[in-house]
N, C-alpha and C. Protein backbone atom coordinates (compact mmCIF):
# COMPACT_ATOMS: atom_id res chain seq x y z
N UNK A 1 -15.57 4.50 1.77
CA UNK A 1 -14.38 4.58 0.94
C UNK A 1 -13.69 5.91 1.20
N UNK A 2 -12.34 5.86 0.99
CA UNK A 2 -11.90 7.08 1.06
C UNK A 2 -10.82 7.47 -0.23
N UNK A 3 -10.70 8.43 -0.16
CA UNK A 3 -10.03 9.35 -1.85
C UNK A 3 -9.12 9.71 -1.20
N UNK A 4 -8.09 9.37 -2.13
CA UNK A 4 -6.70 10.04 -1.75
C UNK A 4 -5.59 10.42 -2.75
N UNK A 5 -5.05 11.39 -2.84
CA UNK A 5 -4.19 11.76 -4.42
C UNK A 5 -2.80 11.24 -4.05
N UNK A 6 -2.57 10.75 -4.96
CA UNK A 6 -0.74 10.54 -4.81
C UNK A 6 -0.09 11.05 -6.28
N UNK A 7 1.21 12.07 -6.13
CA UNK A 7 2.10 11.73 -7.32
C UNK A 7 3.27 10.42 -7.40
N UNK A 8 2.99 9.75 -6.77
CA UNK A 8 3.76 8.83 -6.81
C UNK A 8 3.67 7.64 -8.17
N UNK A 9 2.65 7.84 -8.89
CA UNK A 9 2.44 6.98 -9.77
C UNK A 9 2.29 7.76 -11.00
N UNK A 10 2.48 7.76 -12.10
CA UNK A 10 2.60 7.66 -13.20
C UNK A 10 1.28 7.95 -13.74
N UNK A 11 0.45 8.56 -14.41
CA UNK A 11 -0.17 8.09 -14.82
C UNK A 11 -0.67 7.42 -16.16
N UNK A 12 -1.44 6.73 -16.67
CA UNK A 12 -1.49 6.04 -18.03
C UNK A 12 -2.95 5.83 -18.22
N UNK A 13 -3.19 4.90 -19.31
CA UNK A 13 -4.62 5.40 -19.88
C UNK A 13 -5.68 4.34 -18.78
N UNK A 14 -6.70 4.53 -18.70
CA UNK A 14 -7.47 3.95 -17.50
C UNK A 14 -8.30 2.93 -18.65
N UNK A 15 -8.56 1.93 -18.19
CA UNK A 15 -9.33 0.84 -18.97
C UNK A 15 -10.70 2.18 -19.31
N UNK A 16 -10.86 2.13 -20.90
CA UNK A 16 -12.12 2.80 -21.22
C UNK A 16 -11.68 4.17 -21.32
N UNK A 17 -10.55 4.62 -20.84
CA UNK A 17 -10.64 6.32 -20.99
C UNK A 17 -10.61 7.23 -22.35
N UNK A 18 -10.92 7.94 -22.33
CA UNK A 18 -10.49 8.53 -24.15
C UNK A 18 -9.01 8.75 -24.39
N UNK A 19 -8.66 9.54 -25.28
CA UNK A 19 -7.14 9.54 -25.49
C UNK A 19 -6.89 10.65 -24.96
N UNK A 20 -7.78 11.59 -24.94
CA UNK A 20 -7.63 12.91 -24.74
C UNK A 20 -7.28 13.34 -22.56
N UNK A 21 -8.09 11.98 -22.15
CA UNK A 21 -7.87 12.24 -20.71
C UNK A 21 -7.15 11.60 -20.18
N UNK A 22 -6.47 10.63 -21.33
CA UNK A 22 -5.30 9.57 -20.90
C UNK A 22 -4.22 10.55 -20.93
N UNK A 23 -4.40 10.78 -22.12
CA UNK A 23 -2.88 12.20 -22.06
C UNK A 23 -2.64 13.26 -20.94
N UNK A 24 -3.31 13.19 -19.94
CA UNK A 24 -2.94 14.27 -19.26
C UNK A 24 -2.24 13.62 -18.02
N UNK A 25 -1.59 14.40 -17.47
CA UNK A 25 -0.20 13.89 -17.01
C UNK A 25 -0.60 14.39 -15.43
N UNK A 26 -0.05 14.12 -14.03
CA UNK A 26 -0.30 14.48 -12.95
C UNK A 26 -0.47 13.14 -11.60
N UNK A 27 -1.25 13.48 -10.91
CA UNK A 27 -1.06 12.76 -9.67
C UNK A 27 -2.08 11.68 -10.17
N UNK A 28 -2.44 10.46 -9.42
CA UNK A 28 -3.61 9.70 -9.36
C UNK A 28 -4.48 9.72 -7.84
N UNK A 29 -5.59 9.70 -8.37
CA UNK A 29 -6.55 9.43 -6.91
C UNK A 29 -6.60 7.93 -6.76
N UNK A 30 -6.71 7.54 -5.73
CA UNK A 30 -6.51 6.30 -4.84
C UNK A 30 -7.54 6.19 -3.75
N UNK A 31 -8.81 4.98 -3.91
CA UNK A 31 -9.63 4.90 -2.88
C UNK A 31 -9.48 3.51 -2.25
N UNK A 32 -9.86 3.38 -1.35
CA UNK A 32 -9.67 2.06 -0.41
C UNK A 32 -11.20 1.82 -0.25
N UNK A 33 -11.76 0.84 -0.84
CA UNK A 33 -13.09 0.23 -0.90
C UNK A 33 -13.14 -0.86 0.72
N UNK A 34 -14.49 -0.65 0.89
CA UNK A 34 -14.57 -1.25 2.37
C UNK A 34 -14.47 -3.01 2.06
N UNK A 35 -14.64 -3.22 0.68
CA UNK A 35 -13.45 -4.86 0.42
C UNK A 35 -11.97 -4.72 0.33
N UNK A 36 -11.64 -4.33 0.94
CA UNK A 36 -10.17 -4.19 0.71
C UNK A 36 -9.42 -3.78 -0.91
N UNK A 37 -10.01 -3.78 -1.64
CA UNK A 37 -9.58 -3.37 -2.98
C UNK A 37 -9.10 -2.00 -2.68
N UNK A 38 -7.98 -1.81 -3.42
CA UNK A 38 -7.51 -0.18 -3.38
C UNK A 38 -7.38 0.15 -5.25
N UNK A 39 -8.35 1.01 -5.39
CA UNK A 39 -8.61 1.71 -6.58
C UNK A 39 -7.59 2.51 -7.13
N UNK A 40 -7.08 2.82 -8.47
CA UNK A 40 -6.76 4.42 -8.59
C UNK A 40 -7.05 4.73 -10.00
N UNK A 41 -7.10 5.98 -10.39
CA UNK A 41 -7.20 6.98 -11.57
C UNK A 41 -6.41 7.95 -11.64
N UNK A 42 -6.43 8.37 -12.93
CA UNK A 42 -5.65 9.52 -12.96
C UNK A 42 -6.69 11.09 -12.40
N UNK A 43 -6.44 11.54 -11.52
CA UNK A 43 -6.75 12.54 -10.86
C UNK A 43 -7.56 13.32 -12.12
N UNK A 44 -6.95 13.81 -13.36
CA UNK A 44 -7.68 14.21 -14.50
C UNK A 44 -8.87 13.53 -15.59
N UNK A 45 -8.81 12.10 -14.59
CA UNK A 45 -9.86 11.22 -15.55
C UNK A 45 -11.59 12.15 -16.40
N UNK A 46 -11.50 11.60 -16.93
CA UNK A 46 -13.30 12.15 -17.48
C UNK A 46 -13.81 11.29 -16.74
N UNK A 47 -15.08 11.86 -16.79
CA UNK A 47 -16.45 11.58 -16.19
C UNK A 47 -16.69 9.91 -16.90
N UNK A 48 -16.84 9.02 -16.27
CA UNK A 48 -17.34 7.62 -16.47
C UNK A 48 -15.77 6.98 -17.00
N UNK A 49 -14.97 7.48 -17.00
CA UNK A 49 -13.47 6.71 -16.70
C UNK A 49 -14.04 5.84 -15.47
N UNK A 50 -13.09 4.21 -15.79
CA UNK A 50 -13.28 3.02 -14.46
C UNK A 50 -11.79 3.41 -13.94
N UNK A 51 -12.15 3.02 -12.52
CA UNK A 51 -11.40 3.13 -11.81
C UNK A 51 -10.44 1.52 -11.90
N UNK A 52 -9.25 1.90 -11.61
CA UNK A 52 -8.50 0.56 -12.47
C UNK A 52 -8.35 -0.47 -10.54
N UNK A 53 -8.56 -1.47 -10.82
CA UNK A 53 -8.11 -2.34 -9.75
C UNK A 53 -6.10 -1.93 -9.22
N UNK A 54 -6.00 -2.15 -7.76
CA UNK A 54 -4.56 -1.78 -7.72
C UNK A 54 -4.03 -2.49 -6.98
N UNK A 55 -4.54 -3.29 -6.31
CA UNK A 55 -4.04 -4.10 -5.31
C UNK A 55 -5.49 -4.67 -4.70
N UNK A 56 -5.52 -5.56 -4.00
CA UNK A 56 -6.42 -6.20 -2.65
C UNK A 56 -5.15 -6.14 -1.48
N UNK A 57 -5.56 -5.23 -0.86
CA UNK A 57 -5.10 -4.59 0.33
C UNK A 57 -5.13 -5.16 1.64
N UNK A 58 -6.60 -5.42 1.81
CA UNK A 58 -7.25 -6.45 2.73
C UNK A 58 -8.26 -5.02 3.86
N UNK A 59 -9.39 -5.90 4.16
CA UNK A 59 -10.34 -5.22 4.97
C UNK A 59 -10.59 -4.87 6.00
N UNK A 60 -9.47 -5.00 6.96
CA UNK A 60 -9.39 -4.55 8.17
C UNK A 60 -7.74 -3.45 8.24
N UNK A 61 -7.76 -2.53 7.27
CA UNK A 61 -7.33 -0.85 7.63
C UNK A 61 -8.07 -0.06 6.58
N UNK A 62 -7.80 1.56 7.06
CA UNK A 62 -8.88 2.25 6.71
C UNK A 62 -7.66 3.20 6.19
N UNK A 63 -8.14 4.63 6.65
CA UNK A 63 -7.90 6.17 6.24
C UNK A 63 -6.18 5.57 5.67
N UNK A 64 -6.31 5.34 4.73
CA UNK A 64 -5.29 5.23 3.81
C UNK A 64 -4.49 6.65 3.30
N UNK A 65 -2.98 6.56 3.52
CA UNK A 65 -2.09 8.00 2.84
C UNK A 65 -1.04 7.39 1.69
N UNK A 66 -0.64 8.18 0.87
CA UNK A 66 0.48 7.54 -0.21
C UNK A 66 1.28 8.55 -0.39
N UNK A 67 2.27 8.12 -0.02
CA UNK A 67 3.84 9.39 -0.20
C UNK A 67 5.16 8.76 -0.84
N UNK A 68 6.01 8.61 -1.13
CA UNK A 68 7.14 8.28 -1.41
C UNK A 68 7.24 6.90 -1.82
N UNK A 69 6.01 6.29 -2.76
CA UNK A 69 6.21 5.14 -2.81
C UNK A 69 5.79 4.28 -1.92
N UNK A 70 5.25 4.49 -0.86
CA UNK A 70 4.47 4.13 0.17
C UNK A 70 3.33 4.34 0.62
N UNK A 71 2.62 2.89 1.00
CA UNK A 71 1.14 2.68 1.00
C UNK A 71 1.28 2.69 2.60
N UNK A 72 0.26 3.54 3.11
CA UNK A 72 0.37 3.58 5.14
C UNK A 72 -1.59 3.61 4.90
N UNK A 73 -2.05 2.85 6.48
CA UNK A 73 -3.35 3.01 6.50
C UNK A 73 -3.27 2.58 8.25
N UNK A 74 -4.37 2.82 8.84
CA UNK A 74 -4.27 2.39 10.08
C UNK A 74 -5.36 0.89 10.13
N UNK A 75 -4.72 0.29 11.15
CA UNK A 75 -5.20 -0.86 11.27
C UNK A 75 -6.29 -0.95 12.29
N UNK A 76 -6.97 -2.00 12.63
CA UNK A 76 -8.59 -1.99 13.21
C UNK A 76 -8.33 -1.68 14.87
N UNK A 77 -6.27 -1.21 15.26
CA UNK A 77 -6.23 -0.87 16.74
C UNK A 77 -5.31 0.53 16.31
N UNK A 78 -5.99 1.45 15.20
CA UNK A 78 -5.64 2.74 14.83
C UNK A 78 -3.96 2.87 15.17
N UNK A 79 -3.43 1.68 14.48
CA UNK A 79 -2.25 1.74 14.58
C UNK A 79 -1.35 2.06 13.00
N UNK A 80 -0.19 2.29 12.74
CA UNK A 80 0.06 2.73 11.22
C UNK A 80 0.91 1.51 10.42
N UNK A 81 0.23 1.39 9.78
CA UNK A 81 0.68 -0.07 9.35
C UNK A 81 1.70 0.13 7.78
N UNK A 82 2.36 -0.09 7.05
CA UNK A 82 2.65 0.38 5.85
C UNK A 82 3.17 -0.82 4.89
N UNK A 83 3.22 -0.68 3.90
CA UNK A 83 3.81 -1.18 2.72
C UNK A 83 4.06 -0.80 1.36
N UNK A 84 4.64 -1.11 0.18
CA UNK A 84 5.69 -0.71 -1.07
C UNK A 84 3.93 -0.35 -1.26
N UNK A 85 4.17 0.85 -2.43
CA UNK A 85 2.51 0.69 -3.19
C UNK A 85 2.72 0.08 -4.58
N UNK A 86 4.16 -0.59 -5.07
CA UNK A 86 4.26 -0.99 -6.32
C UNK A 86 4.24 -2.74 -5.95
N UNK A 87 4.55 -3.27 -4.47
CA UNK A 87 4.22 -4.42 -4.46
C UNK A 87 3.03 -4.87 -3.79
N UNK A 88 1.87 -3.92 -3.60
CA UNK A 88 1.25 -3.98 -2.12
C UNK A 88 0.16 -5.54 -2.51
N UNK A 89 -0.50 -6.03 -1.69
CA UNK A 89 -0.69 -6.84 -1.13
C UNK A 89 -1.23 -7.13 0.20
N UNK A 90 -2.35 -7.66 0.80
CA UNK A 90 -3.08 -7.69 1.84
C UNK A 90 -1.92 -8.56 2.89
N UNK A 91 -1.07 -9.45 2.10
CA UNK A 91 -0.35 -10.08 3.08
C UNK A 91 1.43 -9.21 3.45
N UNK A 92 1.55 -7.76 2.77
CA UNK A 92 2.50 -7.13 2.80
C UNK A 92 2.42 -6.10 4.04
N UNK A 93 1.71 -6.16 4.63
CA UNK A 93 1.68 -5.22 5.47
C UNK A 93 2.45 -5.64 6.77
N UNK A 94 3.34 -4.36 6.99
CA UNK A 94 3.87 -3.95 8.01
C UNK A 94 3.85 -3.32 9.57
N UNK A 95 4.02 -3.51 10.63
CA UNK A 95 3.58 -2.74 11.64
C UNK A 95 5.10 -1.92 11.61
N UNK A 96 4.49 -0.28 11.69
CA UNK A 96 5.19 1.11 11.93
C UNK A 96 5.58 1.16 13.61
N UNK A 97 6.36 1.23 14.04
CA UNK A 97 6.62 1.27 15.30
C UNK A 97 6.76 2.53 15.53
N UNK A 98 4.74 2.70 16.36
CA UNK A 98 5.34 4.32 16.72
C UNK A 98 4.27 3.97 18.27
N UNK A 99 4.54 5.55 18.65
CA UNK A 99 3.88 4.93 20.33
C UNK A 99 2.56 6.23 20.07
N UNK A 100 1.23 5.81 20.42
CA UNK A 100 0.40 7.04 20.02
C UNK A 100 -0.83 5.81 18.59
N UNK A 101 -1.77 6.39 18.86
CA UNK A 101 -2.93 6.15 17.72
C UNK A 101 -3.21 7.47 17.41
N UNK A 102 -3.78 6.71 15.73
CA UNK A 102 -4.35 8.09 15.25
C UNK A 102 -6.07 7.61 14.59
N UNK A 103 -7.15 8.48 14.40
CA UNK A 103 -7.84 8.03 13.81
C UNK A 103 -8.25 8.35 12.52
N UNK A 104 -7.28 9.32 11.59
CA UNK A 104 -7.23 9.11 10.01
C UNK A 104 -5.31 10.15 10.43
N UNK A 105 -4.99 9.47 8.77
CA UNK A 105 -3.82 9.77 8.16
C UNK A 105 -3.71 10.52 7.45
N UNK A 106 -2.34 11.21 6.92
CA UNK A 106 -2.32 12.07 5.48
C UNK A 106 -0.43 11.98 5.68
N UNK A 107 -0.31 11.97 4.32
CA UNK A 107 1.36 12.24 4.26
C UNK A 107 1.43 13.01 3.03
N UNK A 108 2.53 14.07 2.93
CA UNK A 108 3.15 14.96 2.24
C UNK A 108 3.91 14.81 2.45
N UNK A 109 5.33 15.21 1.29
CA UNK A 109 6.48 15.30 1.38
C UNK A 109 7.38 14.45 2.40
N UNK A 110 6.85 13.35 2.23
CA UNK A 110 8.42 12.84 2.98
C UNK A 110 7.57 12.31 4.78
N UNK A 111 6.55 13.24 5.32
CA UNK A 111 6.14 12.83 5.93
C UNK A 111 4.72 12.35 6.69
N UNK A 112 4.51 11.77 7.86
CA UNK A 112 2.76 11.27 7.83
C UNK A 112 2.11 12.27 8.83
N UNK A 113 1.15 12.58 9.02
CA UNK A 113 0.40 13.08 9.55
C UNK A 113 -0.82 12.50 9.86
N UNK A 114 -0.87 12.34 11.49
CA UNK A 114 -2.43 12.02 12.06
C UNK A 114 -3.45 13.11 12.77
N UNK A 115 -4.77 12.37 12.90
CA UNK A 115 -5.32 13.56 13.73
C UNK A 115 -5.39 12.23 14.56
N UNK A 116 -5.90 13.02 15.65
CA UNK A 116 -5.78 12.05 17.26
C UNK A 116 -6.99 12.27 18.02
N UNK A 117 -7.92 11.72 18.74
CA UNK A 117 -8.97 11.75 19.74
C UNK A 117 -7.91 12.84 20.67
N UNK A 118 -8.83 13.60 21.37
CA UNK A 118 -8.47 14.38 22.39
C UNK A 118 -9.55 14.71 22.94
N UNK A 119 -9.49 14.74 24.60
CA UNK A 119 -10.42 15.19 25.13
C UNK A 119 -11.13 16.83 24.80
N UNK A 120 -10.59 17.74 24.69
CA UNK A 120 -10.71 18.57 24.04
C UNK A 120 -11.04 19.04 22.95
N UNK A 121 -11.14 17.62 22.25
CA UNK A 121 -11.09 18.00 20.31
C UNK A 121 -10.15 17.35 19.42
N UNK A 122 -10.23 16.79 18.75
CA UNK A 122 -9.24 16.54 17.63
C UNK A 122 -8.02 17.40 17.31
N UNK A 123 -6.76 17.03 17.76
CA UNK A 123 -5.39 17.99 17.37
C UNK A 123 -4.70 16.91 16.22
N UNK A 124 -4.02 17.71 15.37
CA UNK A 124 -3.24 17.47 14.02
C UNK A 124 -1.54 16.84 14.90
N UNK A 125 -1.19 16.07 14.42
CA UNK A 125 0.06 15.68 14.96
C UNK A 125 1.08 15.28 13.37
N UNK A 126 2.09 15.00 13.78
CA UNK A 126 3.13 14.59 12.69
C UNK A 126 4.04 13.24 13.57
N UNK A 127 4.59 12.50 13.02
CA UNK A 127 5.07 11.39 13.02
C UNK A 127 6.49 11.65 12.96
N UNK A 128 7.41 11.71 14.55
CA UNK A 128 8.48 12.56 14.24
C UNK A 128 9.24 11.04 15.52
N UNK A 129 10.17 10.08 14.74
CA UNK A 129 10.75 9.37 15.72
C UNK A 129 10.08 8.53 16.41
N UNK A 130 9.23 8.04 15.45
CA UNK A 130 8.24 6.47 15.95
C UNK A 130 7.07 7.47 17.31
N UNK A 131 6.91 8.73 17.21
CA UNK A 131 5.89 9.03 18.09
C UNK A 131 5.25 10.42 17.51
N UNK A 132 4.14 10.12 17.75
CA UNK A 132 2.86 11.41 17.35
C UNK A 132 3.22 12.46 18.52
N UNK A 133 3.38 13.53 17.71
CA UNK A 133 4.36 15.28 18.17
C UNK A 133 3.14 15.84 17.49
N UNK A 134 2.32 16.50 18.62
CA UNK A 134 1.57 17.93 17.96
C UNK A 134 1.94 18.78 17.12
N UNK A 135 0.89 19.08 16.02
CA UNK A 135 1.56 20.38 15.70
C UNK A 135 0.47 21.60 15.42
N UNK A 136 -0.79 21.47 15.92
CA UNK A 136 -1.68 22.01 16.10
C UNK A 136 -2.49 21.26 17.57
């Protein structure tokens, strides 16, 4: 599974949470279960808060990112696949037309970020015009 924070959502009270950790306001964490279920909480949850169901995503993509209202994960040919995160859906997914694999994601502000196999080592790239541009 993997953890991932987004402010993109709102947060509200989690099935079971107290009032006191519902009230707190901020980003949610978001995990992608190896059934395709994609989880989230409010980033401030208490201890034994459930994680609320958010979608069935589907089980073949992984290293999941959430930015602008958008759900991106790479698919089983480390390609970037995306869709709405308010309609998502295992049958919503999109192919990103970019040229380049990555083998995990991250997006901030507006944009995505991969790391990439390299003979040398793993380098950090950004997603600039449908193609992976180094930036480390």
């Amino acid at each position: 599974a993997q953890f991932i924070c987004s402010s993109d959502v709102a947060c509200g009270m989690a099935q079971g949470s107290s009032a006191e950790c519902a009230a707190r306001s901020g980003p949610w964490v978001f995990v992608l279960a190896s059934s395709g279920w994609l989880y989230g909480r409010p980033q401030g949850a208490c201890e034994g808060d459930l994680w609320e169901h958010v979608a069935l995503v589907g089980a073949s993509h992984r290293s999941i990112a959430i930015d602008g209202g958008w759900l991106y994960a790479l698919n089983v040919s480390n390609l970037v696949d995306y869709q709405a995160l308010q309609d998502a859906a295992e049958s919503s997914w999109k192919r990103m037309k970019t040229r380049g694999t990555a083998v995990n994601i991250s997006a901030a502000g507006g944009k995505l970020f991969g790391v990439g196999p390299n003979k040398d080592g793993d380098r950090l790239f950004r997603l600039e015009g449908g193609q992976w541009q180094p930036i480390a």
